[in-house]
Structures are given as structure tokens and as C-alpha cells.
N, C-alpha and C. Protein backbone atom coordinates (compact mmCIF):
# COMPACT_ATOMS: atom_id res chain seq x y z
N UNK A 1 -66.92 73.07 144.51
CA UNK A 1 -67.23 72.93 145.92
C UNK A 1 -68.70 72.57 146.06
N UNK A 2 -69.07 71.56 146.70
CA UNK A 2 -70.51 71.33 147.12
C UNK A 2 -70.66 72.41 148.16
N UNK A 3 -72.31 72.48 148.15
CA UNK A 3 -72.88 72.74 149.40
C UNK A 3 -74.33 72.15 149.81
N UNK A 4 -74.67 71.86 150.80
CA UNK A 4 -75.80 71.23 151.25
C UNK A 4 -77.15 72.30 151.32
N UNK A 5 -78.13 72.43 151.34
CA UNK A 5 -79.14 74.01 152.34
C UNK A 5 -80.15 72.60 153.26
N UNK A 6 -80.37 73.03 153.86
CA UNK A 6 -81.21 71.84 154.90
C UNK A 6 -82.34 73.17 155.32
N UNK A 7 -83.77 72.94 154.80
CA UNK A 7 -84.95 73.76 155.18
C UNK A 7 -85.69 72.60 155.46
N UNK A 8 -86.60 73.30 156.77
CA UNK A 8 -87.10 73.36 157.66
C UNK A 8 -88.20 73.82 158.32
N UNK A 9 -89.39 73.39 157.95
CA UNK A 9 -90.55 74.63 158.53
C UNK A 9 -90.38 74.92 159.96
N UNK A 10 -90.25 76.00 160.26
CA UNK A 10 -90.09 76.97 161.45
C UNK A 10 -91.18 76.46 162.78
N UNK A 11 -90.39 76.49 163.60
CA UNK A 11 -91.27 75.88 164.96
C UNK A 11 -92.71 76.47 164.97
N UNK A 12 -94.10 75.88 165.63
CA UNK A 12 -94.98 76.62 165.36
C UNK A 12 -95.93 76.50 163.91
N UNK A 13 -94.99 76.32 162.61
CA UNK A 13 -95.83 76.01 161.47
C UNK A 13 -96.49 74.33 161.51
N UNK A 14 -97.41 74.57 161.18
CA UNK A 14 -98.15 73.20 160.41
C UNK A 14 -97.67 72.67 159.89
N UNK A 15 -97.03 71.12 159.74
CA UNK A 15 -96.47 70.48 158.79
C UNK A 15 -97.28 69.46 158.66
N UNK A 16 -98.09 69.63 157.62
CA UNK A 16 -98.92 68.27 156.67
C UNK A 16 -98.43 66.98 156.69
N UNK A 17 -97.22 67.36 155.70
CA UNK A 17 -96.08 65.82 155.44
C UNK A 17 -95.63 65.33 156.99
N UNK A 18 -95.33 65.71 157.68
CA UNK A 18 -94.62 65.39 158.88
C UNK A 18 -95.52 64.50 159.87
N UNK A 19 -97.06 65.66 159.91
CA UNK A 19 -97.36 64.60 160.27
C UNK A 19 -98.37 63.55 159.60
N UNK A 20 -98.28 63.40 158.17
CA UNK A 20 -98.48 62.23 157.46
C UNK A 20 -97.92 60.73 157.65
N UNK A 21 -96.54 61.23 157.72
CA UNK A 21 -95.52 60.75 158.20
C UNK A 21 -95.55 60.04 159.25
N UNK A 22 -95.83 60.74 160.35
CA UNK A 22 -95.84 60.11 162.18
C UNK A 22 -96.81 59.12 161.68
N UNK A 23 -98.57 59.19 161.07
CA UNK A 23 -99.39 58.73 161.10
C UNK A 23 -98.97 57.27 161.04
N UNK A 24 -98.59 57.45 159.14
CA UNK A 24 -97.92 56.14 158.44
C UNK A 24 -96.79 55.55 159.54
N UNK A 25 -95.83 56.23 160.35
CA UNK A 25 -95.17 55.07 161.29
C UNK A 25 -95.79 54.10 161.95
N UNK A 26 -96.21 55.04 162.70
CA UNK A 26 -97.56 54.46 163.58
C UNK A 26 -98.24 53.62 163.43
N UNK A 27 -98.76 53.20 162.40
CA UNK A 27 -99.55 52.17 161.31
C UNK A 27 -98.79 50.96 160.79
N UNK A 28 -97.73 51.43 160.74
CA UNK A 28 -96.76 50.61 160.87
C UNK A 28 -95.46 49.80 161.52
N UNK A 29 -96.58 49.88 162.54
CA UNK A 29 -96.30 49.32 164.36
C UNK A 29 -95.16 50.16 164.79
N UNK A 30 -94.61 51.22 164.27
CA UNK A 30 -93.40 51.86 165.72
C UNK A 30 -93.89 52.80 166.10
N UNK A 31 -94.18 52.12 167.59
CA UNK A 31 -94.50 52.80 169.12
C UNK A 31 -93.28 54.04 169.25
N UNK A 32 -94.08 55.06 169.91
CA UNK A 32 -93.17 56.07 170.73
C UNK A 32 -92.90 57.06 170.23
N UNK A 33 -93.48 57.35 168.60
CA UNK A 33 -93.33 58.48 167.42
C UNK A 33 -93.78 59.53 168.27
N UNK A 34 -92.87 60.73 168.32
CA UNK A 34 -93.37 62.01 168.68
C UNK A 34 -93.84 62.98 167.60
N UNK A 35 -93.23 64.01 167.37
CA UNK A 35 -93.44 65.20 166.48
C UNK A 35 -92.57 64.86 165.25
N UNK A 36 -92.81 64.67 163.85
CA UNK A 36 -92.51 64.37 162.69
C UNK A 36 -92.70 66.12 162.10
N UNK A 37 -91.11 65.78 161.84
CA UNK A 37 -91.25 67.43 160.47
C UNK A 37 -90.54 66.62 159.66
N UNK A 38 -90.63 67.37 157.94
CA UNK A 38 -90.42 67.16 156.85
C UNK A 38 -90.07 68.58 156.41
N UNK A 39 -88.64 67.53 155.96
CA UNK A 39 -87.80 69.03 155.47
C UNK A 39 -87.46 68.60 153.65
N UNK A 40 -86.23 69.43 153.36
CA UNK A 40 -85.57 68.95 152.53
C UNK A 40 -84.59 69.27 152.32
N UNK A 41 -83.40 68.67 151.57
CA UNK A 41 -82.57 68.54 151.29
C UNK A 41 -81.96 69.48 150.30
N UNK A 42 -81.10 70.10 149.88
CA UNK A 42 -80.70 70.47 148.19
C UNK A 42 -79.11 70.99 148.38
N UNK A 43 -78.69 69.57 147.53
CA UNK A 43 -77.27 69.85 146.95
C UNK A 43 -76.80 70.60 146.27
N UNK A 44 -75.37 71.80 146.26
CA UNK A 44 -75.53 72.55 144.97
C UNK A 44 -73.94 71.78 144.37
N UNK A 45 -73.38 72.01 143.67
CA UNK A 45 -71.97 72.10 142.88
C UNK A 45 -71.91 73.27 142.36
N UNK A 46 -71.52 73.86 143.73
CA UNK A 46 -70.48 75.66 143.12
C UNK A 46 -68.99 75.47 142.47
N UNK A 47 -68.69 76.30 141.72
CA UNK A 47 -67.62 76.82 140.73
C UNK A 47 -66.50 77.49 141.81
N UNK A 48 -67.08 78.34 143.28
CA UNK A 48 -66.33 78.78 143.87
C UNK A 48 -65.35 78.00 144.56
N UNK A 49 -64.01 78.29 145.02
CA UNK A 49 -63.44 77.66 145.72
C UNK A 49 -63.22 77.96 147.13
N UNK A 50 -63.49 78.99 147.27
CA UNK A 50 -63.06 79.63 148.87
C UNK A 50 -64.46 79.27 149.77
N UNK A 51 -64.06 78.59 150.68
CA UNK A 51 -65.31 77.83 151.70
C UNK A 51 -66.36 78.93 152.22
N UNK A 52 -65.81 80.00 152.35
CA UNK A 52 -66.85 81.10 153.17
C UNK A 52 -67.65 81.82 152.02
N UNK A 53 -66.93 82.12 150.43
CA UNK A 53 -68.08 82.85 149.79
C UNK A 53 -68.87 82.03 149.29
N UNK A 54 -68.48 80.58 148.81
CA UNK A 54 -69.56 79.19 148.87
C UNK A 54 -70.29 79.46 149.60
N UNK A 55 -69.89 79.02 151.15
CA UNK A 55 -71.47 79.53 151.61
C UNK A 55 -71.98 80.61 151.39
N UNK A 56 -71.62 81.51 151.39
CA UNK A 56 -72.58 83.36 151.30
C UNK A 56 -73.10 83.03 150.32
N UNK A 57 -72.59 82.42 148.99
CA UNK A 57 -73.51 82.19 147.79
C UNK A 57 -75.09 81.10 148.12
N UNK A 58 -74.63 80.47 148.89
CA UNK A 58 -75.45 79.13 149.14
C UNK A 58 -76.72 79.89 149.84
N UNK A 59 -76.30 80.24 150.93
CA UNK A 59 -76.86 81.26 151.91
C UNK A 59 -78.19 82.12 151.28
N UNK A 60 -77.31 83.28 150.10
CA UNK A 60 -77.88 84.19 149.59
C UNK A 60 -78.77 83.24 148.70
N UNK A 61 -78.86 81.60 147.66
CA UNK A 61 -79.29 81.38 147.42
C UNK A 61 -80.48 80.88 147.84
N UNK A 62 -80.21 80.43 149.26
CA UNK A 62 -81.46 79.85 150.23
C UNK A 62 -82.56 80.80 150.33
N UNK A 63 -81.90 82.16 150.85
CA UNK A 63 -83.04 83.05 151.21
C UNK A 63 -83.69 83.73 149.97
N UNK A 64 -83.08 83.84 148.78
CA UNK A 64 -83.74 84.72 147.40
C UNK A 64 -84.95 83.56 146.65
N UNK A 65 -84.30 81.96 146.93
CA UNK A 65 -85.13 80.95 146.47
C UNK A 65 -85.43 79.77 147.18
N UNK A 66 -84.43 79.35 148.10
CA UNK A 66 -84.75 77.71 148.22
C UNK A 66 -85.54 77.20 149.44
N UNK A 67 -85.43 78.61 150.54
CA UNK A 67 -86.27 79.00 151.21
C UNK A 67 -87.36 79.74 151.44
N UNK A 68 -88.17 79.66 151.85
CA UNK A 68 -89.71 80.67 152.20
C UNK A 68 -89.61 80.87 153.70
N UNK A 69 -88.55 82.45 153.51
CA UNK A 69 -88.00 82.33 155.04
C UNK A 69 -89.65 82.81 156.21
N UNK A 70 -90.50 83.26 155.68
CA UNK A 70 -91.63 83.76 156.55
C UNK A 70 -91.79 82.21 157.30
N UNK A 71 -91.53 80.74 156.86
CA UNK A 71 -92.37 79.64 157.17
C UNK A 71 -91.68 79.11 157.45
N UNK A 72 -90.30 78.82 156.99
CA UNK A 72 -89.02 77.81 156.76
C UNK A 72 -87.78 78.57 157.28
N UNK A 73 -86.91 77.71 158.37
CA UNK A 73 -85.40 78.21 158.59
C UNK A 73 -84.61 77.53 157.80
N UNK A 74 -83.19 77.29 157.50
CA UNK A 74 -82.82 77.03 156.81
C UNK A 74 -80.92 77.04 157.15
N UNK A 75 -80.14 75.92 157.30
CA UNK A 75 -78.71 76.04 157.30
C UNK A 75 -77.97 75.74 156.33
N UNK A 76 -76.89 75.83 156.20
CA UNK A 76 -75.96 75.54 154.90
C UNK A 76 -75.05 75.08 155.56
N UNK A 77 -73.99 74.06 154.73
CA UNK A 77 -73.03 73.18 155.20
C UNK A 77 -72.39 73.38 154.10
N UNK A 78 -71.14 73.46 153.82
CA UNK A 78 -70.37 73.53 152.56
C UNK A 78 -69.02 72.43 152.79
N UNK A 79 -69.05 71.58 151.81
CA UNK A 79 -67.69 70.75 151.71
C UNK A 79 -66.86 70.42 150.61
């Protein structure tokens, strides 16, 4: 079973990359750029088959590692 984690720095934090990001649009003529965050992505390939402890695993993996929940929120999608 895959699962997705999608983190997120938390409303309120500083995001460097994000707005590195807006800058470089901008510079590169598209008008109208608002607020740029930079997240990331991370695929897993679980062994489990049952959709709900996939996620709890995914979940429990976000918050022990893939997240820095003080700074970063974080969802899981499992398919």
C-alpha cells in the first residue's frame, strides 16, 4: 500500500524557500504572486494492507520523523 505525508510549515512560520520562490516568479515576469510556501512531499510503500493502520503507521511516522510538528503540519493520504 502506498502512502503520501504532505508537510507544511505551519501558518505564521517563516518560510525562506517559499519566499525565494515568489521572488524568482516574479523575476520571471508572473504578475499577481501572493504568499509562496514550500513544502514537501514523501512517498512511503507499506507492507500493510488495511487502509486505516497504513495510515496510523504513516501518521505515527510523520510525527516521530518526517515532521517537526512544533513548525510543520502535516496530512497523510493513503492509496
Amino acid at each position: 500500500m502506498k502512502a503520501r505525508v504532505y508537510v507544511m510549515p505551519k501558518a505564521g512560520v517563516l518560510d525562506p524557500q517559499g519566499k525565494a520562490i515568489g521572488h524568482a516568479l516574479e523575476g520571471l515576469g508572473f504578475a499577481g504572486i501572493g504568499e509562496v510556501r514550500a513544502g514537501k512531499v514523501i512517498e512511503l510503500e507499506l507492507s500493510e494492507t488495511d487502509p486505516a493502520r497504513a495510515k496510523a503507521q504513516a501518521e505515527d511516522m510523520a510525527r516521530r520523523l518526517l515532521a517537526n510538528t512544533v513548525i510543520e503540519s502535516f496530512r497523510v493520504e493513503v492509496a
